[in-house]
Protein backbone atom coordinates (compact mmCIF):
# COMPACT_ATOMS: atom_id res chain seq x y z
CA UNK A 1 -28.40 101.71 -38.96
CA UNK A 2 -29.00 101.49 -42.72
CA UNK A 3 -29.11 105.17 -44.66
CA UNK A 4 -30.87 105.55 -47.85
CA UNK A 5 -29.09 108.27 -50.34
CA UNK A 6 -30.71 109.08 -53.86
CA UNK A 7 -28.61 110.51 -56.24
CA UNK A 8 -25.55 108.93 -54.39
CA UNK A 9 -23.69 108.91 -57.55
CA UNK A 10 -24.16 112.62 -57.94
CA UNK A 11 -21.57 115.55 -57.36
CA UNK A 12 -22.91 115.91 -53.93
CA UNK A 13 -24.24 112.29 -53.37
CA UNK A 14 -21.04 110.58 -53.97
CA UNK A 15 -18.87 112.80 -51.78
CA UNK A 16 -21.41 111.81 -48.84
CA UNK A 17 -21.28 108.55 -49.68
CA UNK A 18 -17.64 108.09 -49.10
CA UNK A 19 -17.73 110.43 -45.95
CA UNK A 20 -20.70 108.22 -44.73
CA UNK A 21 -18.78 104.88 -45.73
CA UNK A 22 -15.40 105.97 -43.75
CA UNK A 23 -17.43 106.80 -40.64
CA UNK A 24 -18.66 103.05 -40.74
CA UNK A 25 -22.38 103.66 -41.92
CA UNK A 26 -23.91 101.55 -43.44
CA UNK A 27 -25.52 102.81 -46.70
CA UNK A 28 -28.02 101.98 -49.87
CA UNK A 29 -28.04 104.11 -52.71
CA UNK A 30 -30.79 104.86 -55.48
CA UNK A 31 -29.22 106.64 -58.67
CA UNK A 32 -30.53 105.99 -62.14
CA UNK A 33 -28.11 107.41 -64.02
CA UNK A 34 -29.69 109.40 -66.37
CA UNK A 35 -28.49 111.20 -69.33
CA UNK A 36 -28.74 114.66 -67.88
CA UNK A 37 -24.99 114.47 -68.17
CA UNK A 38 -22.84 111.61 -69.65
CA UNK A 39 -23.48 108.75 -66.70
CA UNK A 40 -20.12 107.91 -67.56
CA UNK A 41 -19.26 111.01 -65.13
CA UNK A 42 -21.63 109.44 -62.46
CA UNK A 43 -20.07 105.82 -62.86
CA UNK A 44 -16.49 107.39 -62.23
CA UNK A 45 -18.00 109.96 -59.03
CA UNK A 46 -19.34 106.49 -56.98
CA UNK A 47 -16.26 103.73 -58.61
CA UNK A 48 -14.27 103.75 -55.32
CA UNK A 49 -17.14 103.62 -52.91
CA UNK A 50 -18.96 100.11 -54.78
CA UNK A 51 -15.88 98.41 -53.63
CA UNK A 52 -16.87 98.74 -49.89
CA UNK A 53 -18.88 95.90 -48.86
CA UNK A 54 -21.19 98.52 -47.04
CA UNK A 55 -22.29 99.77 -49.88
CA UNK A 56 -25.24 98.38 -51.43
CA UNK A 57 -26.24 100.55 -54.83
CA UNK A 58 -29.38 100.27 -57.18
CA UNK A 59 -29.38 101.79 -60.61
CA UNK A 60 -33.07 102.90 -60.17
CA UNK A 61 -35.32 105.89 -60.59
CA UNK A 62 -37.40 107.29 -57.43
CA UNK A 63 -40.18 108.08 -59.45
CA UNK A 64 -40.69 103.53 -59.51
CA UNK A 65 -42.68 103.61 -56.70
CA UNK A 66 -43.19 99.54 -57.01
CA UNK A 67 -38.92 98.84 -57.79
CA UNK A 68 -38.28 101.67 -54.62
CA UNK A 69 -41.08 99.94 -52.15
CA UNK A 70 -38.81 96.65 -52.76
CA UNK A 71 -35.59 98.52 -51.91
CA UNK A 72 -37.54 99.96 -48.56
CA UNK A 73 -38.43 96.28 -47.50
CA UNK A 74 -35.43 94.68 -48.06
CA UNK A 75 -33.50 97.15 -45.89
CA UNK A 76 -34.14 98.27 -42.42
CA UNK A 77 -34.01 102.12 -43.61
CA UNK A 78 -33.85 104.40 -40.98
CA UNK A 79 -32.58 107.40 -42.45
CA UNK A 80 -33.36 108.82 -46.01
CA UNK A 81 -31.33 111.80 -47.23
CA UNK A 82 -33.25 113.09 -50.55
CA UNK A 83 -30.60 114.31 -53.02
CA UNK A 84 -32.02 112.77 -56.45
CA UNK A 85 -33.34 115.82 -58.84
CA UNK A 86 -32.78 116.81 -62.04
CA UNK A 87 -30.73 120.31 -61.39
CA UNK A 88 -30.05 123.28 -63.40
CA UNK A 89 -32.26 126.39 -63.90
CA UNK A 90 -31.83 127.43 -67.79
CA UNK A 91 -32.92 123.11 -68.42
CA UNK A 92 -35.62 123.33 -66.49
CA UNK A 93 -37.56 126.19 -68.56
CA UNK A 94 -36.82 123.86 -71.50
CA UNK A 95 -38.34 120.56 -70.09
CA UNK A 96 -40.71 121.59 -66.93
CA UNK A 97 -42.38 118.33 -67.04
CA UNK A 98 -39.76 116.34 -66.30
CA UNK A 99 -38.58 118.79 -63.95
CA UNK A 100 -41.48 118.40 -62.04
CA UNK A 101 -42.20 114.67 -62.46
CA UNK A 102 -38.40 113.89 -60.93
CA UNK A 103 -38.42 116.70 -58.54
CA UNK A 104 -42.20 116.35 -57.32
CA UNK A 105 -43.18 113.23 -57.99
CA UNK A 106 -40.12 111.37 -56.89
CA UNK A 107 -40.14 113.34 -53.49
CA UNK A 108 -43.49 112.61 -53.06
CA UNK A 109 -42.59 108.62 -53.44
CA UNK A 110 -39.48 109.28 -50.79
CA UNK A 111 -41.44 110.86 -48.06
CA UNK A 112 -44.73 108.59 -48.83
CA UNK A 113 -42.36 105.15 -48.45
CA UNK A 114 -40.70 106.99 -45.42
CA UNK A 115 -43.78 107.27 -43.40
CA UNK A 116 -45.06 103.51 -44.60
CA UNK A 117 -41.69 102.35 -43.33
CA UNK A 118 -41.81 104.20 -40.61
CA UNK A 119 -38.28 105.76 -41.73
CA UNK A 120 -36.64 108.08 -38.33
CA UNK A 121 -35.05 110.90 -39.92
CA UNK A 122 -35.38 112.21 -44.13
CA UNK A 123 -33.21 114.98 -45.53
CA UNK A 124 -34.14 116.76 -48.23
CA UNK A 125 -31.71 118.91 -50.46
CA UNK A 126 -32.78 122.09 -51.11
CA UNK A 127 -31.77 125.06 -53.49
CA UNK A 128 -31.09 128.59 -52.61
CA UNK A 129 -32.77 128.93 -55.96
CA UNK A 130 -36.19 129.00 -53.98
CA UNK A 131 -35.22 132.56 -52.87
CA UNK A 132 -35.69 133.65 -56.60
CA UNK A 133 -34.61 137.93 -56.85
CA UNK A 134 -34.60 138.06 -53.33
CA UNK A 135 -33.97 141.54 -52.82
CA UNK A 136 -33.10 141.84 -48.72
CA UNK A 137 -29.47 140.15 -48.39
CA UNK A 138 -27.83 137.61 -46.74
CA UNK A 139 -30.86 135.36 -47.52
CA UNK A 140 -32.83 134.17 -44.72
CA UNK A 141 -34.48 130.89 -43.44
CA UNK A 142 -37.56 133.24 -42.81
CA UNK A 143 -37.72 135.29 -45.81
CA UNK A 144 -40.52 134.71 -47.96
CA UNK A 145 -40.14 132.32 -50.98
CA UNK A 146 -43.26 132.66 -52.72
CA UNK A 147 -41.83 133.97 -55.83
CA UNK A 148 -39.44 131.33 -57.83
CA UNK A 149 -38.40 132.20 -61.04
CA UNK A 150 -37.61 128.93 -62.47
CA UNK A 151 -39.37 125.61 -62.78
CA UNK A 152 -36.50 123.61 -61.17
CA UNK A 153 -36.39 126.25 -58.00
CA UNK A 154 -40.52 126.06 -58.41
CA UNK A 155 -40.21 122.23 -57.80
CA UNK A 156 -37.48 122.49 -54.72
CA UNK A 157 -39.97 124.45 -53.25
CA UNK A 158 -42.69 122.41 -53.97
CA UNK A 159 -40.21 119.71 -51.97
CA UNK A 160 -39.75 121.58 -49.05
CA UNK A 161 -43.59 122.13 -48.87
CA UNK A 162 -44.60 118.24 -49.52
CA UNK A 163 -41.89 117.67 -46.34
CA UNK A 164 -43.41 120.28 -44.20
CA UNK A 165 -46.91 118.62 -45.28
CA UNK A 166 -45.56 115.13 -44.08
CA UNK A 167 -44.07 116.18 -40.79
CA UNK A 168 -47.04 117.77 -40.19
CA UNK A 169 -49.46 114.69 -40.61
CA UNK A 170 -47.17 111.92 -39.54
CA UNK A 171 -44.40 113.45 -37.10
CA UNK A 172 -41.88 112.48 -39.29
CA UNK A 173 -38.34 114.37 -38.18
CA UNK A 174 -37.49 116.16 -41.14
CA UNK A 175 -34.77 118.87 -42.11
CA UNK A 176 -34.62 121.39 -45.65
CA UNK A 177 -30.93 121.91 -45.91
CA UNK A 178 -30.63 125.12 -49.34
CA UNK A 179 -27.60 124.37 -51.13
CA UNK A 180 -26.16 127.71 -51.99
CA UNK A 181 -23.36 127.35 -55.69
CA UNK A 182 -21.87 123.97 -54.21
CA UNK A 183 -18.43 123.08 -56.38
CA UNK A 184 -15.46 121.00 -56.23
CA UNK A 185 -13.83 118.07 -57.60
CA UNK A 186 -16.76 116.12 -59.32
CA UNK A 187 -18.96 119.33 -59.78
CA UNK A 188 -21.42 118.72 -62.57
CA UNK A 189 -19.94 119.21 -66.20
CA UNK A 190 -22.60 122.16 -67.03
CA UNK A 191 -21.82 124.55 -63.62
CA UNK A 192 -19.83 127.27 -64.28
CA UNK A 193 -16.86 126.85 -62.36
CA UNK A 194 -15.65 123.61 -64.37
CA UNK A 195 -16.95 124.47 -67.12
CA UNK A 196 -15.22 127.57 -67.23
CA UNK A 197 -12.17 125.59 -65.91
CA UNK A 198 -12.29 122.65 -69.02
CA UNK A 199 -12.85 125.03 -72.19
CA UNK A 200 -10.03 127.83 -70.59
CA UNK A 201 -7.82 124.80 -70.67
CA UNK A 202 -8.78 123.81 -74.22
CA UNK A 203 -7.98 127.32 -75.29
CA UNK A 204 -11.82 127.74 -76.07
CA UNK A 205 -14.37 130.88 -75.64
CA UNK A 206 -16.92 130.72 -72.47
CA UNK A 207 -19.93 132.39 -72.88
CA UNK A 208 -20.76 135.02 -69.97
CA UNK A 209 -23.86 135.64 -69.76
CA UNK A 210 -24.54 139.71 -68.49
CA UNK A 211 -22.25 142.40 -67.86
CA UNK A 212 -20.48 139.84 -65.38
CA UNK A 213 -21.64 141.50 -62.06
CA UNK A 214 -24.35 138.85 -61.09
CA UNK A 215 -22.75 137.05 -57.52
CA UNK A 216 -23.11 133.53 -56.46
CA UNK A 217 -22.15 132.18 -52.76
CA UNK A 218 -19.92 129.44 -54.07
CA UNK A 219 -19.78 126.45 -51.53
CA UNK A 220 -16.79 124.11 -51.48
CA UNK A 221 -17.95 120.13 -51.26
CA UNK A 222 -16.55 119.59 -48.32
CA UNK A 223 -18.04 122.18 -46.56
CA UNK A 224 -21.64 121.04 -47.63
CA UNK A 225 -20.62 117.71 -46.53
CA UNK A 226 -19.71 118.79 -43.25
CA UNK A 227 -23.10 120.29 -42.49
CA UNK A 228 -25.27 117.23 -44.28
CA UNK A 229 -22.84 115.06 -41.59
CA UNK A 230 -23.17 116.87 -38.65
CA UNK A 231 -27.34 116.85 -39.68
CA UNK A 232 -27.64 113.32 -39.31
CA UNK A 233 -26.34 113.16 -35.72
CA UNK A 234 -29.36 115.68 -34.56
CA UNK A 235 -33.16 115.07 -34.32
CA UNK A 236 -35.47 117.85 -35.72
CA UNK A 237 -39.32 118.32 -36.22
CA UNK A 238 -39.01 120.68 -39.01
CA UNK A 239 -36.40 122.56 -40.03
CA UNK A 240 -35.13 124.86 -42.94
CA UNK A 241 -31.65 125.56 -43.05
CA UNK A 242 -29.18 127.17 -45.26
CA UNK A 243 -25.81 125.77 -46.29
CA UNK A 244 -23.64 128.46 -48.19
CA UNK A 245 -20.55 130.21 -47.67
CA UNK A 246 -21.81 133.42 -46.82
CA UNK A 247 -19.46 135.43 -48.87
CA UNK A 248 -20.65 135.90 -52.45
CA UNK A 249 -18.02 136.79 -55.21
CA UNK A 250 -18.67 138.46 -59.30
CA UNK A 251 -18.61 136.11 -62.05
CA UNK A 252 -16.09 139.04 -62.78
CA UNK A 253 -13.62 137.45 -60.17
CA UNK A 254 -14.64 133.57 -60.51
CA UNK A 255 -13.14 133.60 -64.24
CA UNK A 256 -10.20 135.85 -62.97
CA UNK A 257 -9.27 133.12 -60.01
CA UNK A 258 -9.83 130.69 -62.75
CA UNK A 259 -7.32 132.06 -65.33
CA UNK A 260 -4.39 132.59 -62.05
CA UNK A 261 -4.43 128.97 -61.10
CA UNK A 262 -4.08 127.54 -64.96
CA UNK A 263 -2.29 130.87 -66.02
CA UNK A 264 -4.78 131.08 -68.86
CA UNK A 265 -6.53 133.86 -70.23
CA UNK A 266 -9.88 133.35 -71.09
CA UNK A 267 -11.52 134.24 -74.37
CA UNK A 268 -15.08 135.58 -73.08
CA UNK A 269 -18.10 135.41 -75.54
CA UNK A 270 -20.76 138.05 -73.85
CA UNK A 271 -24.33 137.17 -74.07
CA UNK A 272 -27.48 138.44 -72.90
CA UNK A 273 -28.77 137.62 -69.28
CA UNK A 274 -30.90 134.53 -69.08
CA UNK A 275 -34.30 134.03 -68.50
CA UNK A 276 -34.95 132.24 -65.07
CA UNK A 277 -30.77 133.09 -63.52
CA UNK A 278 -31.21 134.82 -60.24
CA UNK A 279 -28.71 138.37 -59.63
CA UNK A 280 -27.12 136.94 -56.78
CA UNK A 281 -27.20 134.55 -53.82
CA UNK A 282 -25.81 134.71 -50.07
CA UNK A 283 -26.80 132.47 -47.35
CA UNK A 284 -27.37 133.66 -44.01
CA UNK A 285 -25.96 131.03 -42.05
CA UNK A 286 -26.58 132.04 -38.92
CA UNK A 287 -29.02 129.26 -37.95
CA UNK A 288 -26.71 126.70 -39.40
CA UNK A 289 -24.08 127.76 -37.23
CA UNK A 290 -26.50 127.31 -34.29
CA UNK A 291 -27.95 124.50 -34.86
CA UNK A 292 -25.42 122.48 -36.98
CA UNK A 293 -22.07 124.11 -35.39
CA UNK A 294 -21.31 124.82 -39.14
CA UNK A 295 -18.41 126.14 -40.23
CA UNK A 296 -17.27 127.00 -44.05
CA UNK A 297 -13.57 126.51 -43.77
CA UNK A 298 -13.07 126.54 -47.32
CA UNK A 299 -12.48 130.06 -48.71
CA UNK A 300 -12.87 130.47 -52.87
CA UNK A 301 -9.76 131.17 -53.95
CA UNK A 302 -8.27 127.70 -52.44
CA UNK A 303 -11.42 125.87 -53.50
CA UNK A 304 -10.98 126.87 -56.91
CA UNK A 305 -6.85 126.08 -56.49
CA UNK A 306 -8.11 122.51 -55.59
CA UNK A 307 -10.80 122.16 -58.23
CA UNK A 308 -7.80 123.16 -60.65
CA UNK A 309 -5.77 121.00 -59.11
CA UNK A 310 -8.41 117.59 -59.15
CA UNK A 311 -8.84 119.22 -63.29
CA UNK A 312 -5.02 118.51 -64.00
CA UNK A 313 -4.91 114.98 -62.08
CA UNK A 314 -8.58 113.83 -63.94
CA UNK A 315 -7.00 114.55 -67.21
CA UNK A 316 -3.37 113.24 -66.72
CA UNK A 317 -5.05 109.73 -65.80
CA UNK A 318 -7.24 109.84 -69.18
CA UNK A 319 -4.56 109.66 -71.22
């Protein structure tokens, strides 16, 4: 069995990619390494995993529908997990367009090639940024999304709805999985946590945006990994289903747990709230649990101790 990941040399991509490789799988990957953030990042995320010969890896965009189609009949593809987006709410109110070329168009071409080849199973990742100001909490698969409040978590819901739209005409198995905050070792240079974590350590200001009391369900890597892996082992119709942590934290206490594990103090430059950032996230997770036998092991105060930790090691080896 050959699996097709996109964005495989992504934060999240990569870490499945090396889970996927030590289980034996057999895997292609489509990444174009864009500039979103210094590819230099992305080269570094997927180094270890292009040495194992069961990795095969092309540096090109999904929205090639002609360079993808050759990728689709060269391998026997039987499972496509969708990770490939441009991510990021504040961006996407700056450049829609290409928000929704990457994010629409490029799913579009991943489920279209999926039913031509006739692919078995396609995963797409989600964003609990579809559930916009939800107001009921923990988020639900069920609750109502109709009201995003960003162009990147309009265009993940666009996604889910093009996959729904495909299942429905052509039986194809396919399974939503939100991402609720996901962080770790490799997490994209603009999230908060490393962010936060890089200019602390440089004795620089971070810029809070609000009074500090907006929450986020922070998921650790592995834990996201765990339910993407255990996903690929079932067969669904169609299916939505959150991955999060369940237990949201302040911003308040992210840059406090922060400052304990490099006993800094952070300098904090407050700014107004920002257009399109959402008050707070939680995942319900109950249906994960059911259906995935998920279980976040990874609480945030040792997540962000071993985010710290991969910090110190990354920066010892660049000098």
């Amino acid at each position: 069995m050959t699996i097709l990941i996109t964005g495989g040399a992504g934060f999240i991509g990569s870490h499945l990619v090396e889970r996927l490789l030590k289980q034996g799988k057999k895997i292609v990957v489509i990444d174009n390494f864009n500039d979103f953030y210094l590819p230099s990042y992305k080269r570094e995320n997927i180094s270890s995993a292009i040495q194992n010969s069961n990795l095969t890896l092309y540096e090109t965009n999904i929205c090639d529908v002609v360079a993808c189609q050759k990728i689709f009949e060269k391998h026997h593809i039987e499972k496509v997990i969708h990770l490939a987006a441009y991510a990021g709410v504040r961006p996407s109110i700056e450049r829609p367009l290409l928000y929704e070329e990457a994010n629409c168009k490029g799913t579009m071409n991943m489920l279209e090639l999926s039913r031509i080849f006739k692919v078995k199973q396609f995963i797409f990742g989600s964003s609990s940024s579809v559930y916009g100001n939800n107001k009921k909490v923990p988020f639900s698969e069920d609750d109502p999304v109709n009201e995003p409040i960003s162009p990147y978590a309009a265009t993940k819901r666009a996604g889910e709805v093009f996959c729904y739209n495909y299942h429905h005409l052509y039986n194809i198995s396919i399974l939503c999985l939100r991402f609720f905050t996901v962080y770790g070792p490799r997490q994209r240079p603009d999230l908060a946590i490393r962010k936060f974590t890089e200019l602390i350590d440089r004795n620089q200001p971070i810029a809070m945006y609000g009074d500090g009391t907006t929450q986020r369900d922070y998921t650790f890597i592995s834990d996201i990994i765990d339910g993407v892996a255990s996903a690929l082992d079932k067969q669904f119709g169609f299916e939505i289903i959150n991955l999060g942590d369940s237990k949201p934290i302040q911003l308040t206490t992210l840059i406090k747990l922060i400052e304990q594990e490099l006993g800094e103090k952070a300098q904090i430059n407050r700014l107004p709230e920002q257009p399109g950032d959402v008050q707070r996230t939680y995942a319900d997770i109950i249906k994960a649990e059911r259906i995935l036998k998920y279980q976040p092991k990874v609480s945030i105060e040792q997540g962000v101790r071993l985010f710290v930790a991969w910090h110190r090691e990354r920066k010892k080896s660049q000098f």
